[in-house]
Protein backbone atom coordinates (compact mmCIF):
# COMPACT_ATOMS: atom_id res chain seq x y z
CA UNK A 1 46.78 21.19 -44.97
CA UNK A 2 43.75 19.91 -43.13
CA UNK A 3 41.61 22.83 -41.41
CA UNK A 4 41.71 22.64 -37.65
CA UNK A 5 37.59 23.29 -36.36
CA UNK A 6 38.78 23.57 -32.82
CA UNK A 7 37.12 25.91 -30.36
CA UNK A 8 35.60 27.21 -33.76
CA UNK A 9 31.70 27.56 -33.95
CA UNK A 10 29.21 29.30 -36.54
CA UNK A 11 25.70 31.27 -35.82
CA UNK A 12 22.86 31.51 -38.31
CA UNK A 13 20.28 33.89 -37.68
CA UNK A 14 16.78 32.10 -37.20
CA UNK A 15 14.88 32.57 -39.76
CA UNK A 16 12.08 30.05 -38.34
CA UNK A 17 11.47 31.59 -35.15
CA UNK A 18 7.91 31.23 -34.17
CA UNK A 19 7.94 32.13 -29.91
CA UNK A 20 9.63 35.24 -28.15
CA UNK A 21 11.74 32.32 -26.76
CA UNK A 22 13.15 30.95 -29.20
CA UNK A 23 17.23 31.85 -30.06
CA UNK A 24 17.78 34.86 -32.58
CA UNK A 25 20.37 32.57 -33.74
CA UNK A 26 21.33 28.87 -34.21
CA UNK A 27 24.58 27.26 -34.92
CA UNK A 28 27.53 24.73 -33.22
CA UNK A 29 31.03 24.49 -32.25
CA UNK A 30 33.64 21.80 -31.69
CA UNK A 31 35.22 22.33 -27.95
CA UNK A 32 39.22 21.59 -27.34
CA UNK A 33 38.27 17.74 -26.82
CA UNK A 34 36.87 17.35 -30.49
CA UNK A 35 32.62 17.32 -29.07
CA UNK A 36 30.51 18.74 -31.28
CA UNK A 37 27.89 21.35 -29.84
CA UNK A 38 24.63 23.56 -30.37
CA UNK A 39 24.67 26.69 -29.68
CA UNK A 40 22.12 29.37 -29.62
CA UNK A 41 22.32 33.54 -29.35
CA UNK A 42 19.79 35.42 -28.03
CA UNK A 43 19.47 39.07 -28.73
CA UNK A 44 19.06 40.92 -24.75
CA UNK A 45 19.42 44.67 -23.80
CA UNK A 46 20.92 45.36 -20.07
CA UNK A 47 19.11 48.02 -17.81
CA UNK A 48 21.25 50.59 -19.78
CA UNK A 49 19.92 49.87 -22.88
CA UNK A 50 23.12 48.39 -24.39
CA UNK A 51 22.42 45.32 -26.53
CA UNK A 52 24.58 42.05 -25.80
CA UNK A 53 24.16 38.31 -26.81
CA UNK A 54 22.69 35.47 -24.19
CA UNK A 55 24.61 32.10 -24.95
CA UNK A 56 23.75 28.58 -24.28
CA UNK A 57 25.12 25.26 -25.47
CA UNK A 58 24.17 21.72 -24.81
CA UNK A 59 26.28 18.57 -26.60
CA UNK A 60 24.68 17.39 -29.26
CA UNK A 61 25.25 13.45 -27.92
CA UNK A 62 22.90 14.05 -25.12
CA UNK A 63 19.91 16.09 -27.13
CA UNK A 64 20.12 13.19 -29.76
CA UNK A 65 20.12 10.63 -26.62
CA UNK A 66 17.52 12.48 -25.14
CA UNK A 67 15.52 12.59 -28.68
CA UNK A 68 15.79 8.91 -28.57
CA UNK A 69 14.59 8.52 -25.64
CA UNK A 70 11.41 10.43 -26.10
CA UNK A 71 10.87 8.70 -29.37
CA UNK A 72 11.32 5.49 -27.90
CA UNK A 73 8.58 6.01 -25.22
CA UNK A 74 5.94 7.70 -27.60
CA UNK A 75 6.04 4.36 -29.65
CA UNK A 76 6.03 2.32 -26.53
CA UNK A 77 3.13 -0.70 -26.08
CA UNK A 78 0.44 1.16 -23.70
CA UNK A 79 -0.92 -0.93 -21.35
CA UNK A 80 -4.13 -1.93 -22.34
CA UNK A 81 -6.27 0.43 -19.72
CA UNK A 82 -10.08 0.30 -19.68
CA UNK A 83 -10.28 -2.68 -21.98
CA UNK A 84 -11.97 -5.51 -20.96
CA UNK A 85 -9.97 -8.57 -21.80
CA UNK A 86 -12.38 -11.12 -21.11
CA UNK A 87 -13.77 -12.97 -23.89
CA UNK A 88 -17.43 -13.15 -24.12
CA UNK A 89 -17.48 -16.56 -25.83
């Protein structure tokens, strides 16, 4: 019998946290229409001092689209900008 990962995730703790900002925890999930997600858990405290967990999730498609994208402009041709491109001979 094949194991169903629906609407199933898993958190690590972050053990390479280096900011205040980062998440307390790292993981993903698989929603009800089989796309894979991150998620990330952050440890918070309300006003009466009870401790809860801050959620967010983003698709993984778009971060590795948007990882592309930022890769494919840092190797980008730069315009050739306070060169002179006259030949002196």
């Amino acid at each position: 019998m094949e194991y169903d990962n629906t609407n199933r995730g898993v958190l690590f703790k972050n053990n390479e946290k280096s900011k205040e900002t980062d998440p307390d925890y790292k993981g993903s999930y698989m929603n009800a229409d089989g796309a894979d997600h991150w998620l990330n858990a952050w440890i918070a405290k309300d006003k009466n001092g009870n401790t809860y967990m801050r959620l967010s999730t983003k698709l993984k498609q778009e971060v590795h689209a948007k990882g592309m994208q930022q890769a494919r402009q840092a190797l980008a041709p730069k315009p050739d900008e306070g060169f002179d491109t006259d030949i002196p001979f």
